[in-house]
C-alpha atoms as a PDB file:
ATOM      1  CA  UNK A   1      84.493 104.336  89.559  1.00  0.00           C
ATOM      2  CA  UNK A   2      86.012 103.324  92.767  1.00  0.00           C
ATOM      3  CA  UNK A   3      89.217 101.076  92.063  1.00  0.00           C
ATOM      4  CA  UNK A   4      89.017  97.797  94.780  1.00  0.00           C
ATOM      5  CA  UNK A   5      91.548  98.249  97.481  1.00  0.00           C
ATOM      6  CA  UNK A   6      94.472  95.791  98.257  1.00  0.00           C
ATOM      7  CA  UNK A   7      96.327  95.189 101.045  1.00  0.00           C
ATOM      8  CA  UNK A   8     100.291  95.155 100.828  1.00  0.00           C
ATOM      9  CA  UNK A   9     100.780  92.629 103.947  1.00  0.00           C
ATOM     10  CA  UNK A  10     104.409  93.375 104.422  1.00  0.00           C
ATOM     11  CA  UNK A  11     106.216  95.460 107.677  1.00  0.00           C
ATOM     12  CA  UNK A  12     109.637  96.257 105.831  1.00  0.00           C
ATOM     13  CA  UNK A  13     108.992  99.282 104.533  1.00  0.00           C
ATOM     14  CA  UNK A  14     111.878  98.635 101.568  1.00  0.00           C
ATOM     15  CA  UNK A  15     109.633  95.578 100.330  1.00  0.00           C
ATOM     16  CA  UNK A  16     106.559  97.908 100.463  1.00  0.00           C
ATOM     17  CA  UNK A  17     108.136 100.073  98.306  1.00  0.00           C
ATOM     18  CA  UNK A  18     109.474  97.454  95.796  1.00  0.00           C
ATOM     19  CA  UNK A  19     105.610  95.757  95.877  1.00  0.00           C
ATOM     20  CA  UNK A  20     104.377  99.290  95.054  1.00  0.00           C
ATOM     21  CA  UNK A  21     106.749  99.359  91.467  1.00  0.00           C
ATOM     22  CA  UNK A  22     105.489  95.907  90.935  1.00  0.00           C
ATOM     23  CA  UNK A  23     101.758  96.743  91.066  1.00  0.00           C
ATOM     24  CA  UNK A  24     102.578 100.347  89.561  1.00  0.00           C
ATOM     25  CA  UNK A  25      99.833  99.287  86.997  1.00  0.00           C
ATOM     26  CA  UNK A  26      97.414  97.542  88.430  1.00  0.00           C
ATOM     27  CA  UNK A  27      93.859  98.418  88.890  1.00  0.00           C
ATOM     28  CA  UNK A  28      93.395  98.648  92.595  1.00  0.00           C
ATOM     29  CA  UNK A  29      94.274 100.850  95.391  1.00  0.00           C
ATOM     30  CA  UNK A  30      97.475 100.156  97.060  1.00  0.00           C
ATOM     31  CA  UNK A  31      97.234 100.074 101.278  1.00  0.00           C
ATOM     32  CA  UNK A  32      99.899  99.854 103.362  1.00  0.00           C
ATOM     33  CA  UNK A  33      99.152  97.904 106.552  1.00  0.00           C
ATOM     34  CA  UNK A  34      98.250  99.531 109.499  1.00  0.00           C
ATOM     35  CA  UNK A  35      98.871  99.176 112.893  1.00  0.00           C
ATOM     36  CA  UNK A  36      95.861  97.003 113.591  1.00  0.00           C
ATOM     37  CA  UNK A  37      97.233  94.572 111.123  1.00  0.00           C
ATOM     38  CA  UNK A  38     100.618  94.383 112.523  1.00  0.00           C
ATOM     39  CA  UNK A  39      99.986  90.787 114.520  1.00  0.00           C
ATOM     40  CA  UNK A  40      98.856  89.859 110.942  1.00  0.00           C
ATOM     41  CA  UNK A  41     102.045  91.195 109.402  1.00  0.00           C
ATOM     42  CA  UNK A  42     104.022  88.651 111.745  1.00  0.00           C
ATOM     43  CA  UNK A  43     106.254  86.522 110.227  1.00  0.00           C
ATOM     44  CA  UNK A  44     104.671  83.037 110.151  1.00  0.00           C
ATOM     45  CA  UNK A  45     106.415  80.440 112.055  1.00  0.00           C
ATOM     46  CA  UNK A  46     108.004  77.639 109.785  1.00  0.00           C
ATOM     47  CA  UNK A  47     107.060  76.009 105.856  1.00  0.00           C
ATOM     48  CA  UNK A  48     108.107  76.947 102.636  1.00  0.00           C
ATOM     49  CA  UNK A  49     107.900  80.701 100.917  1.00  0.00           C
ATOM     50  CA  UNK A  50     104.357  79.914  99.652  1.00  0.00           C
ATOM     51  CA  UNK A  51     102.959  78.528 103.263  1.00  0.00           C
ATOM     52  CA  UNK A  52     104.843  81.467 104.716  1.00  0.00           C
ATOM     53  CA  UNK A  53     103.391  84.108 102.284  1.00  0.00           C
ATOM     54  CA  UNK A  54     100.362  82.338 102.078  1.00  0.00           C
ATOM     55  CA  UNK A  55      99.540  82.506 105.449  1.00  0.00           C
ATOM     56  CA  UNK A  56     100.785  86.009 105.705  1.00  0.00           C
ATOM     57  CA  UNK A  57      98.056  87.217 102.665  1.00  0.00           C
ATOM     58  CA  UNK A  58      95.230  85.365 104.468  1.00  0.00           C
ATOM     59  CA  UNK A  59      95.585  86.347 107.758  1.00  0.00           C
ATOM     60  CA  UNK A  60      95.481  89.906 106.520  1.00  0.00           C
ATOM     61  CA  UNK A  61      93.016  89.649 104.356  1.00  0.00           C
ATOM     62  CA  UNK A  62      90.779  87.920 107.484  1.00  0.00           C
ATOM     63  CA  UNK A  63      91.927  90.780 109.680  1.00  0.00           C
ATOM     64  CA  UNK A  64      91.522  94.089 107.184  1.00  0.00           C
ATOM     65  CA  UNK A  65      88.411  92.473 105.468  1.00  0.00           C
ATOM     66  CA  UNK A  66      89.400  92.706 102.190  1.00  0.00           C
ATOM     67  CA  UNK A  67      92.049  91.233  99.394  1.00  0.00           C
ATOM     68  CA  UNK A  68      96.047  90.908 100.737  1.00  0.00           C
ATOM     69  CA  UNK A  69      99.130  90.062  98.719  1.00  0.00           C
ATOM     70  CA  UNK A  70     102.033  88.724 100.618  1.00  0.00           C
ATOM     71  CA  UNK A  71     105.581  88.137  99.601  1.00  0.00           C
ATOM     72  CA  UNK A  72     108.214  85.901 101.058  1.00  0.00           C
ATOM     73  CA  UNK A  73     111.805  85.834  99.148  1.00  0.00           C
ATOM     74  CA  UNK A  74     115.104  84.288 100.264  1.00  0.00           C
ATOM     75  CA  UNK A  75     118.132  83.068  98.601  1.00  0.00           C
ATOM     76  CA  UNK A  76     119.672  79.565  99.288  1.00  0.00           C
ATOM     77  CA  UNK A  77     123.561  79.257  99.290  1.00  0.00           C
ATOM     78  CA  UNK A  78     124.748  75.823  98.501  1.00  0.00           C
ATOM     79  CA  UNK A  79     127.906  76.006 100.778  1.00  0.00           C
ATOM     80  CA  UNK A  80     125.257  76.642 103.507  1.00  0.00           C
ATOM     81  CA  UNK A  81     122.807  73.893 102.899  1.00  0.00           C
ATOM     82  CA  UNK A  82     120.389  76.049 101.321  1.00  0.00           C
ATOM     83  CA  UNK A  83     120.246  78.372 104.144  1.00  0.00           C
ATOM     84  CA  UNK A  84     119.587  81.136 104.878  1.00  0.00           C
ATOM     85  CA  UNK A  85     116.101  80.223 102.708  1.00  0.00           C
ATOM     86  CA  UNK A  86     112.788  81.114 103.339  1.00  0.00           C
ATOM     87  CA  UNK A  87     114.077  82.907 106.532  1.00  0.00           C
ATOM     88  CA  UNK A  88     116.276  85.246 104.637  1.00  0.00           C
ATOM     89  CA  UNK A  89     113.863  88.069 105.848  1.00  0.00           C
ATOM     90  CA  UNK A  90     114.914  87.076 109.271  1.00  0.00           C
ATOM     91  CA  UNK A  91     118.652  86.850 108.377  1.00  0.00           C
ATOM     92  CA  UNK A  92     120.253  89.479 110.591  1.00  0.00           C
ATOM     93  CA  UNK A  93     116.569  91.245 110.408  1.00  0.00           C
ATOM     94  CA  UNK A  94     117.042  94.865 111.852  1.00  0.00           C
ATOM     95  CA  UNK A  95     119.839  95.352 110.483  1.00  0.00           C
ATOM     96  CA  UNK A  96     120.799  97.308 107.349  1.00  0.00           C
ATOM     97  CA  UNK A  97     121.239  95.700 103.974  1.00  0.00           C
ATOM     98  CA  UNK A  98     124.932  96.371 103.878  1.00  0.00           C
ATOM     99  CA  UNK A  99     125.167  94.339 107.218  1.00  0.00           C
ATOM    100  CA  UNK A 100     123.330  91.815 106.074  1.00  0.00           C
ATOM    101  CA  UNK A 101     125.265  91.374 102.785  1.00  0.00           C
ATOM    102  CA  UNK A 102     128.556  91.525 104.769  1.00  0.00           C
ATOM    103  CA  UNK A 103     127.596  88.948 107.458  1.00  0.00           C
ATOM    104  CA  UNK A 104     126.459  86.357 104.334  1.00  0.00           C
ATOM    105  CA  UNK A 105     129.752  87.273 102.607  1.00  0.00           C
ATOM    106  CA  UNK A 106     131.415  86.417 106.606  1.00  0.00           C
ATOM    107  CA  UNK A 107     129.820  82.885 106.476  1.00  0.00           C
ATOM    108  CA  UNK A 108     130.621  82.173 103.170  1.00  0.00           C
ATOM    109  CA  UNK A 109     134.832  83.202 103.751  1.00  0.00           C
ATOM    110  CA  UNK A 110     136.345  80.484 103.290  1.00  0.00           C
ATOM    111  CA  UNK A 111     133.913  79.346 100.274  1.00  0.00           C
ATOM    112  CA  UNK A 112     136.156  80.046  97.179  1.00  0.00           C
ATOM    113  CA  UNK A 113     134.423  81.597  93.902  1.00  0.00           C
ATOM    114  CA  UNK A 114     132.822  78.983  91.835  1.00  0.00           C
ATOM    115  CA  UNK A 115     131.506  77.267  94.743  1.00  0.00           C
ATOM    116  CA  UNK A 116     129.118  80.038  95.785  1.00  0.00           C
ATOM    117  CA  UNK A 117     126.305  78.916  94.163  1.00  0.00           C
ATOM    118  CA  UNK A 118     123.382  79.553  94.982  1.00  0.00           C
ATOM    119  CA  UNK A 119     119.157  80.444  93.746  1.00  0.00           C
ATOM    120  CA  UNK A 120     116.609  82.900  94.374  1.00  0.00           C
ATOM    121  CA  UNK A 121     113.289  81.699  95.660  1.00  0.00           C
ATOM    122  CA  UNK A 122     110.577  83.567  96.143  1.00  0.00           C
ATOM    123  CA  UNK A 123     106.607  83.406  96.697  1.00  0.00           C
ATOM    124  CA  UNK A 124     103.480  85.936  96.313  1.00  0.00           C
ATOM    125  CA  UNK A 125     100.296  84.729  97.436  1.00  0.00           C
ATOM    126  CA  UNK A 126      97.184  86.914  96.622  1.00  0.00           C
ATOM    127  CA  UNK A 127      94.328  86.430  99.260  1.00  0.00           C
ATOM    128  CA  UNK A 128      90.562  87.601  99.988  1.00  0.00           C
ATOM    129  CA  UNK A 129      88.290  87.570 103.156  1.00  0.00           C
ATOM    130  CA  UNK A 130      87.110  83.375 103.513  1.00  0.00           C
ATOM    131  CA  UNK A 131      88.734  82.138 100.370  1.00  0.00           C
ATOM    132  CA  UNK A 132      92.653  80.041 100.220  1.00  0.00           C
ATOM    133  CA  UNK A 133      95.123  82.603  98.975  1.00  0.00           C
ATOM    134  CA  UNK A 134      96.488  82.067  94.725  1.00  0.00           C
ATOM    135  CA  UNK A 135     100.251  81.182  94.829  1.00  0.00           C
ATOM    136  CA  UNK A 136     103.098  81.892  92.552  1.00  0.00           C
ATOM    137  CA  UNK A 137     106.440  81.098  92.968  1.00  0.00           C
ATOM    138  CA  UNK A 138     109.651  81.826  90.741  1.00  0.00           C
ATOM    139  CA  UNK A 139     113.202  80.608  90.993  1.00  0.00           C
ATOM    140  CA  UNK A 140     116.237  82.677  89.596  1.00  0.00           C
ATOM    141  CA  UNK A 141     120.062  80.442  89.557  1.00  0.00           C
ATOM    142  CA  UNK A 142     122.629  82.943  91.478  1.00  0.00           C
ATOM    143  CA  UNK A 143     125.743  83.230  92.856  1.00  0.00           C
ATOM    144  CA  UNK A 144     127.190  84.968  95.481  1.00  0.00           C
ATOM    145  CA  UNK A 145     130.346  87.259  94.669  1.00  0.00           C
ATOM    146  CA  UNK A 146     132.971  87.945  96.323  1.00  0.00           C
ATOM    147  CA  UNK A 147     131.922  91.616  97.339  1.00  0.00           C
ATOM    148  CA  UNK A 148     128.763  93.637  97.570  1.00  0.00           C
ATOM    149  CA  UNK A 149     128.018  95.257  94.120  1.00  0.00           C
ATOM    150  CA  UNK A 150     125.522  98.253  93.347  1.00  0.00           C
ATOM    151  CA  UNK A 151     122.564 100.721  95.189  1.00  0.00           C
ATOM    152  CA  UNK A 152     119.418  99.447  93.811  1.00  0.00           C
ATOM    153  CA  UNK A 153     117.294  96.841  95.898  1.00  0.00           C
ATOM    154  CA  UNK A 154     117.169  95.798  99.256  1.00  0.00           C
ATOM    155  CA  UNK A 155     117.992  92.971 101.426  1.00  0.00           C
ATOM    156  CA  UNK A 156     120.693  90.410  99.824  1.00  0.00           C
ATOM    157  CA  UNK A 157     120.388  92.127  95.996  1.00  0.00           C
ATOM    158  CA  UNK A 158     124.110  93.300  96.533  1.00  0.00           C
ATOM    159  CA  UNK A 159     125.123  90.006  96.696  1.00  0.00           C
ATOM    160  CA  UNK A 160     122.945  88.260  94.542  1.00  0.00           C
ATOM    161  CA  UNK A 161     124.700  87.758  91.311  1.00  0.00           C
ATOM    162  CA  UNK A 162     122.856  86.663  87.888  1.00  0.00           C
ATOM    163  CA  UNK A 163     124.302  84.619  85.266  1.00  0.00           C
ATOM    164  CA  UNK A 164     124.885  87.657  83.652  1.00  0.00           C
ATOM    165  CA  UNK A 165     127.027  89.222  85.579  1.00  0.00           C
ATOM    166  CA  UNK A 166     125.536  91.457  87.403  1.00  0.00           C
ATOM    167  CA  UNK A 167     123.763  91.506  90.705  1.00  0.00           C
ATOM    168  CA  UNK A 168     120.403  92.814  91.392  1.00  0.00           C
ATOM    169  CA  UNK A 169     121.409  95.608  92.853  1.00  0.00           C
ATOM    170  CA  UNK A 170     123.365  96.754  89.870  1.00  0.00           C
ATOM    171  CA  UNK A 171     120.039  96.373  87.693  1.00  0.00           C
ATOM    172  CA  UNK A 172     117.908  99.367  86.846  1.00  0.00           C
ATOM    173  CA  UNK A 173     114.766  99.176  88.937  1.00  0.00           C
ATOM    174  CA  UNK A 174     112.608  97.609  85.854  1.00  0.00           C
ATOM    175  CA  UNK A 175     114.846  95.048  85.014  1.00  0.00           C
ATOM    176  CA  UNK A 176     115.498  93.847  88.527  1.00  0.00           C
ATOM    177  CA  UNK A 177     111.736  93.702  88.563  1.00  0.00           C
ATOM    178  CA  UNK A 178     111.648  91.698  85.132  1.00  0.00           C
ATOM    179  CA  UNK A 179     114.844  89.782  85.622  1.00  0.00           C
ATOM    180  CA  UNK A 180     114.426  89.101  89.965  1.00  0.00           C
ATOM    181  CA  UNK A 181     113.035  86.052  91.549  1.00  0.00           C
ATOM    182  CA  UNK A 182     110.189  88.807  93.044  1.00  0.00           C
ATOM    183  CA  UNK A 183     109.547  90.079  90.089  1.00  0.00           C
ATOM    184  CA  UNK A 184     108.731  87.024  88.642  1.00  0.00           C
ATOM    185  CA  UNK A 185     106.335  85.760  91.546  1.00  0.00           C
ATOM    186  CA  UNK A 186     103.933  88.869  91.904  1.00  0.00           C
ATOM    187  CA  UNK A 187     103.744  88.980  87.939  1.00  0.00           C
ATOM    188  CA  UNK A 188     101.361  85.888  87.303  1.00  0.00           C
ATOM    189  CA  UNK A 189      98.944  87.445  89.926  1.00  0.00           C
ATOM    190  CA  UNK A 190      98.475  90.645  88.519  1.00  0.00           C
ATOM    191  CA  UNK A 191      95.734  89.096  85.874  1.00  0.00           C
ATOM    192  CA  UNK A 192      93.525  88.201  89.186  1.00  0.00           C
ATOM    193  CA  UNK A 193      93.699  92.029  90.038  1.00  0.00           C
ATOM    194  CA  UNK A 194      91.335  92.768  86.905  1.00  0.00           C
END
């Protein structure tokens, strides 16, 4: 039997790959956009992660004909009045994570430890062809360290510090999944994959 096909509306080929390992097990198809999605795939101008990820998933789903899931995640820093938020994809966009982690760690210079803190925010949003997208959101309490720490990951991870201690980049892959504000979005909508 043929397993229903869903499209992964995301460009950055790092967050493909992480949305991938999330729906490792479920029962559709995974598609990467194409190019004939890619004025879809645009990030949407202004509102919160769900609007923004919401809009993302329905537009694709409306332009591929069939069911989208979209993802926006950003982290808001305290000592930067909650920026850089849900436009952390556009934070320094184009540039390597490493660069990106360093120019957050640049603004945040003369922000002494303790005062760093900050949460992860993210939103999934799972839409079909002529229906309003499902939306789940998570929240993860963070803090920025004073230096970049571990591989894993991709955008601000190295910098992204649990309460525990570590930062999601230091986390194996399935516990950064388990443990990371994306994670924890795309999870509840895996039960409307069925």
């Amino acid at each position: 039997m043929e397993r229903p096909r869903l499209i992964l509306a995301s460009a950055d080929p790092e967050e493909l790959a992480e949305l991938r390992e999330l729906l490792a097990d479920a029962p559709v198809e995974l598609v990467d956009p194409g190019p004939e999605l890619a004025a879809a795939l645009e990030a949407p101008a202004g509102g919160d992660y769900a609007a923004r990820a919401g809009r993302r998933a329905r537009a694709c789903a409306e332009a591929g004909g069939e069911r989208a899931l979209a993802l926006c995640a950003g982290i808001e820093v305290y000592a930067l009045d909650l920026q850089p938020g849900a436009l952390t994809e556009a934070f320094q966009a184009g540039r390597p994570a490493a660069e990106r982690c360093g120019a957050l760690l640049d603004r945040l210079a003369a922000t002494p430890p303790g005062q760093r803190i900050a949460v992860g925010r993210a939103a999934a949003a799972l839409a079909a062809p002529g229906e309003s997208p499902a939306v789940s959101s998570s929240i993860i309490e963070c803090e920025i360290p004073a230096e970049p720490r571990g591989d894993g990951g991709h955008s601000l991870d190295a910098v992204t510090q649990l309460v525990s201690g570590s930062t999601l980049a230091e986390l194996p892959d399935a516990e950064r999944h388990r443990l990371g504000h994306r994670g924890k979005a795309v999870r509840p909508l895996l039960r409307r994959l069925g």
